[in-house]
Protein backbone atom coordinates (compact mmCIF):
# COMPACT_ATOMS: atom_id res chain seq x y z
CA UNK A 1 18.34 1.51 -33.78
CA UNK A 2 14.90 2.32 -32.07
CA UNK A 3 15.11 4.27 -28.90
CA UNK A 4 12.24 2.76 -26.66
CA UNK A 5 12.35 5.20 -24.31
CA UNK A 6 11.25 7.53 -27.43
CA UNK A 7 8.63 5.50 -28.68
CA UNK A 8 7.39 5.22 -24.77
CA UNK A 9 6.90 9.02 -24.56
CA UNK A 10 5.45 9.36 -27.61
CA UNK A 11 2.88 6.77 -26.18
CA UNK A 12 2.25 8.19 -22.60
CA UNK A 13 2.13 11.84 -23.12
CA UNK A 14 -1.76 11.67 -23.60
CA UNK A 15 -5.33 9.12 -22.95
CA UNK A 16 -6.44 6.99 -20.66
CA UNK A 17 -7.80 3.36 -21.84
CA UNK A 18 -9.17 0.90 -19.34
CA UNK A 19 -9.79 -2.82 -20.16
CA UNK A 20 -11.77 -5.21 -17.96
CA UNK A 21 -12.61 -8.82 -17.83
CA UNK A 22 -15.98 -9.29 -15.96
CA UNK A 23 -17.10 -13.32 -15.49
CA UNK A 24 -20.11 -12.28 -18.36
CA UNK A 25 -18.27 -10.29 -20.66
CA UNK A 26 -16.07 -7.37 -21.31
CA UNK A 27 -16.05 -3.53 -20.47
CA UNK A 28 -13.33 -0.82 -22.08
CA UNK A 29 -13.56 2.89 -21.80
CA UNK A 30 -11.23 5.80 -22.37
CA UNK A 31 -11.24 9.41 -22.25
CA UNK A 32 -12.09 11.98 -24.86
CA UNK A 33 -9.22 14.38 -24.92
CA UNK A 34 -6.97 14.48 -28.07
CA UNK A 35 -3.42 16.07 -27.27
CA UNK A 36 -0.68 17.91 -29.67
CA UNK A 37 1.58 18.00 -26.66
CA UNK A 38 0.35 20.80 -23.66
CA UNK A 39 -2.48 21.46 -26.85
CA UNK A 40 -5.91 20.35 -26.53
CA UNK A 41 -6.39 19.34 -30.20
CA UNK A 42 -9.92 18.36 -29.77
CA UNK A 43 -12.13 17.64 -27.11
CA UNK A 44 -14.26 14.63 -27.87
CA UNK A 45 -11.83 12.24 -29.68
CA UNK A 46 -12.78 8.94 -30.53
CA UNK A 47 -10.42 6.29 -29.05
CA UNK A 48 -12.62 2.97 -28.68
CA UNK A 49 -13.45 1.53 -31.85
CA UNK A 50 -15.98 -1.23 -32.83
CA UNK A 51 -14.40 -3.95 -35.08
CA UNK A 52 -17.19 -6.66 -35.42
CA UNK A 53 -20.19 -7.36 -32.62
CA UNK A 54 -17.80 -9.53 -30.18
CA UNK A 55 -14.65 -7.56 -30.71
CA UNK A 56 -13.71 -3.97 -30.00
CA UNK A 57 -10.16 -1.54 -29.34
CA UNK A 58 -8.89 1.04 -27.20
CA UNK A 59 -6.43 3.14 -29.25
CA UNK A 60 -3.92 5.80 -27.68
CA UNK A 61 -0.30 7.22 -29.28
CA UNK A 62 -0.44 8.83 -33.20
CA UNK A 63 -3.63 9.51 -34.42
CA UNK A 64 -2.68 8.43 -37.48
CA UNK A 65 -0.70 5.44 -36.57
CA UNK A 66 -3.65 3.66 -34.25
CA UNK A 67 -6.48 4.43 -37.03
CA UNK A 68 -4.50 2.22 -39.27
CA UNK A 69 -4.47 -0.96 -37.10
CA UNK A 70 -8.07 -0.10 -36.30
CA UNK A 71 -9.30 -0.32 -40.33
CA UNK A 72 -6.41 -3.42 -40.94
CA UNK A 73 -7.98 -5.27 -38.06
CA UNK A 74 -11.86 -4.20 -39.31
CA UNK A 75 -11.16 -5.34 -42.59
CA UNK A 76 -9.74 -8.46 -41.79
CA UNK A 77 -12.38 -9.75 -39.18
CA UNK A 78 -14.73 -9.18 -41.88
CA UNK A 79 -12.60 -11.43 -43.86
CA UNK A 80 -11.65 -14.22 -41.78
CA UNK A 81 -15.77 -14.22 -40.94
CA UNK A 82 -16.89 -14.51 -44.30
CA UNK A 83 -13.97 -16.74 -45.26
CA UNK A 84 -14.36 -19.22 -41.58
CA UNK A 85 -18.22 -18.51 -41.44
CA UNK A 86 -17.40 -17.58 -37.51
CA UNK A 87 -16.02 -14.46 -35.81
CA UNK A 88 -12.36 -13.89 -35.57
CA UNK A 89 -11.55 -15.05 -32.05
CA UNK A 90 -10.25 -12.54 -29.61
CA UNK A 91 -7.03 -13.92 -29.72
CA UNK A 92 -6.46 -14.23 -33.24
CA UNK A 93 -7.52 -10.57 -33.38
CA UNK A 94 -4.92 -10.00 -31.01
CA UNK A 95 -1.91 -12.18 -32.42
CA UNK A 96 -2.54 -10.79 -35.56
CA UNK A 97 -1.82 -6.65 -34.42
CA UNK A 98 0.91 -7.88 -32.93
CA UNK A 99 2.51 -9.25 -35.74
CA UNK A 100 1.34 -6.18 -37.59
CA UNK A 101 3.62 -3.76 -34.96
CA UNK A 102 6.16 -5.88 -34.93
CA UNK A 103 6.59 -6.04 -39.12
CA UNK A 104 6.78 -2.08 -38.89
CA UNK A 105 9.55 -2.29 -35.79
CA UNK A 106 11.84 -0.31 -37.95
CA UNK A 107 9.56 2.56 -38.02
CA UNK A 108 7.29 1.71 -35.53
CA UNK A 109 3.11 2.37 -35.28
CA UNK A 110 3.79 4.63 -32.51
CA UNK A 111 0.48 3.03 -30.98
CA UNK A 112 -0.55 1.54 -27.62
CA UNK A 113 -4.16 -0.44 -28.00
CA UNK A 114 -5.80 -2.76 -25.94
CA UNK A 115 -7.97 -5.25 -28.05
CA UNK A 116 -11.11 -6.85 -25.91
CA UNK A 117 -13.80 -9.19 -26.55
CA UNK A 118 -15.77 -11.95 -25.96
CA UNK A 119 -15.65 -15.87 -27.96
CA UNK A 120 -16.70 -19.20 -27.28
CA UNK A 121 -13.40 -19.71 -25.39
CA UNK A 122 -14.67 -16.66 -22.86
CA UNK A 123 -14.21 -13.25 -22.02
CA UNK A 124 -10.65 -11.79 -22.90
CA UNK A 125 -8.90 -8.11 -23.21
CA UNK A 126 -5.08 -8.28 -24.87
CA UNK A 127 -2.40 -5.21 -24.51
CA UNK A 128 0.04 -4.41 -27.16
CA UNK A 129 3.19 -2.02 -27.19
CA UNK A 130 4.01 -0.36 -30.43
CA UNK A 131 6.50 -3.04 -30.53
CA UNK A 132 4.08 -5.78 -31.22
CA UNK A 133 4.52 -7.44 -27.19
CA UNK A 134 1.49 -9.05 -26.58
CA UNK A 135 -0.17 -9.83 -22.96
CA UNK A 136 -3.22 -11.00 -21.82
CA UNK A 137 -4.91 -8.86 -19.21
CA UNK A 138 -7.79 -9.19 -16.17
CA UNK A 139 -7.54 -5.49 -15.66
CA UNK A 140 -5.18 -3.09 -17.59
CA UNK A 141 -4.95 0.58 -18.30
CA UNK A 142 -2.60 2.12 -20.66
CA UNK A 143 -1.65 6.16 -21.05
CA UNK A 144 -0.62 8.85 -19.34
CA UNK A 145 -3.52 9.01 -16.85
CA UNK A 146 -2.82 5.04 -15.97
CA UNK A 147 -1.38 5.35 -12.90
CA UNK A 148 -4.06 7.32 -11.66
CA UNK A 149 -6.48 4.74 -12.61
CA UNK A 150 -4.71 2.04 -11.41
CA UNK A 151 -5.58 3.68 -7.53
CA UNK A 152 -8.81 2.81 -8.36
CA UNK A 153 -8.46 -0.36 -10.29
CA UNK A 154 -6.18 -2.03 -7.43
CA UNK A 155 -8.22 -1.58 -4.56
CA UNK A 156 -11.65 -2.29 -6.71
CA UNK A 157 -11.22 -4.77 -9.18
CA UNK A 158 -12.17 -8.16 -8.39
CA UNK A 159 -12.11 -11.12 -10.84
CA UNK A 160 -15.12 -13.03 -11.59
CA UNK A 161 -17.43 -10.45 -10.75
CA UNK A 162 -20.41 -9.21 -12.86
CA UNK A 163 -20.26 -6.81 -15.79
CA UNK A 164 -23.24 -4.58 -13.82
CA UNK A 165 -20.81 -5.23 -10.91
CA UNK A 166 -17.91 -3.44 -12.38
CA UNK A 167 -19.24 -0.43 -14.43
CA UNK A 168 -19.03 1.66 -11.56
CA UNK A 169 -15.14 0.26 -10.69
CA UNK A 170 -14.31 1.48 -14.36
CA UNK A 171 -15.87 4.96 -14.22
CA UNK A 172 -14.35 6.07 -10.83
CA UNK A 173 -11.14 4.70 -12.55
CA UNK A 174 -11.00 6.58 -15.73
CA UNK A 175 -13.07 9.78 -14.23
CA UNK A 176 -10.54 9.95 -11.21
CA UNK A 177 -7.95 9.92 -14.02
CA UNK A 178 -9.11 12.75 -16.26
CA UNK A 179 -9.38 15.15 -12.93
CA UNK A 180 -5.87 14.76 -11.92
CA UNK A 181 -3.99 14.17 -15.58
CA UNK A 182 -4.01 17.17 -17.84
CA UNK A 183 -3.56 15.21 -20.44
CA UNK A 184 -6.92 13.33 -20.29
CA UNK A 185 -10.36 14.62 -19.72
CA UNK A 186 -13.49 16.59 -20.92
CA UNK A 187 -15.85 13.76 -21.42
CA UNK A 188 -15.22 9.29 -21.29
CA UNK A 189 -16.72 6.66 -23.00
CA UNK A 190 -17.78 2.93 -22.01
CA UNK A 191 -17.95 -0.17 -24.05
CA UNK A 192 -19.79 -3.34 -22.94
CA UNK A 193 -19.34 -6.56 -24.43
CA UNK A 194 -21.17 -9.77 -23.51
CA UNK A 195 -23.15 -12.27 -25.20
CA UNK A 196 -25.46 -9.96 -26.42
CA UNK A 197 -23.13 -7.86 -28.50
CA UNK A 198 -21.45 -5.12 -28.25
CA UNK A 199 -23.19 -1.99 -26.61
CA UNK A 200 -22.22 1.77 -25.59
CA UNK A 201 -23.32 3.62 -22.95
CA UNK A 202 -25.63 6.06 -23.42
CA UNK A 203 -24.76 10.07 -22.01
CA UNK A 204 -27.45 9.74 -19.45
CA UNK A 205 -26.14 6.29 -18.33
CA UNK A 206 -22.99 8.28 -17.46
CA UNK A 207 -24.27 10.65 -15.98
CA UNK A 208 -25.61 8.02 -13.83
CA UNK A 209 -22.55 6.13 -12.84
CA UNK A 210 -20.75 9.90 -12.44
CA UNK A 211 -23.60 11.12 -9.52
CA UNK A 212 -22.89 8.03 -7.49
């Protein structure tokens, strides 16, 4: 039998990913901080992961475990787009982690990812459990610093409001986070997408967003 509440520790104990639908697009971000438990295994971690122009993922749980959906789900959007002669839609992208945790329920991907992205249908950001449970989100965080960023994303967040409109909303949410959870920190990352593809910000864009 799987113990939930295991898997559910596993999965909190560390990161911070924010998702956001804005009315022209999409905007993710996480922290940097990598955990081994109360280690700091590295400081500037990778957890937001390009997986074709219109598509992108949040990952947080086992290293190991999340890198895996990230190349599966790479490898296949190159294949449905080659194979449909359109991107993957955000949805299929989604469905099709899902059914990837839940075939490996009996030793689960201990992984939490949030999978966002824009299609001719609109702007859309999906969570999934390591379980393979599947929701569509406005505004979701996931990890142990999600509470904290939920403060800020509850009394900020508005739907159909700009992508320029929100950046600030996301970085008060995920920097508020890393200051008061030890298990996130050191440095963030934002993702924006919108019809123009998908773009990072750039240190001194940051910067920015973090003296105002």
């Amino acid at each position: 039998m799987i113990n939930n509440d295991a898997v559910n520790r596993l999965v909190l104990k560390g990161t911070t990913t924010i998702g956001l639908v804005c009315k022209d697009g999409v905007i993710l971000a996480s922290d940097t901080r990598v955990t081994m438990g109360f280690y700091v295994a590295h400081k500037h971690g990778k957890k937001i992961y390009k997986i074709d122009d219109h598509l992108a993922m949040t990952i947080s749980g086992t290293v190991a475990d999340a890198q895996r959906t990230v190349d599966v789900l790479t490898a296949n959007a190159q294949l449905y787009k080659l194979e449909k002669s359109r991107p993957m839609p955000v949805s299929s992208a989604a469905r099709f982690i899902a059914n990837l945790l839940f075939s490996a329920r009996y030793a689960p991907l201990v992984t939490q990812v949030l999978i966002g992205g824009v299609d001719d249908t609109g702007s859309h950001v999906f969570s999934l459990d390591p379980l393979g449970s599947l929701t569509e989100e406005k505004c979701v965080a996931t990890g142990s610093g999600s509470p904290i960023a939920y403060g800020v994303l509850e009394d900020r967040y508005k739907e159909e409001v700009s992508v320029k409109e929100l950046l600030p909303v996301i970085v008060k949410a995920v920097g508020s986070a890393m200051k008061r959870d030890a298990a996130s920190g050191d440095s963030f990352n934002v993702t924006i997408i919108d019809e123009t593809g998908y773009r990072e910000l750039t240190e001194g864009e940051k910067k920015q967003f973090l003296a105002n």
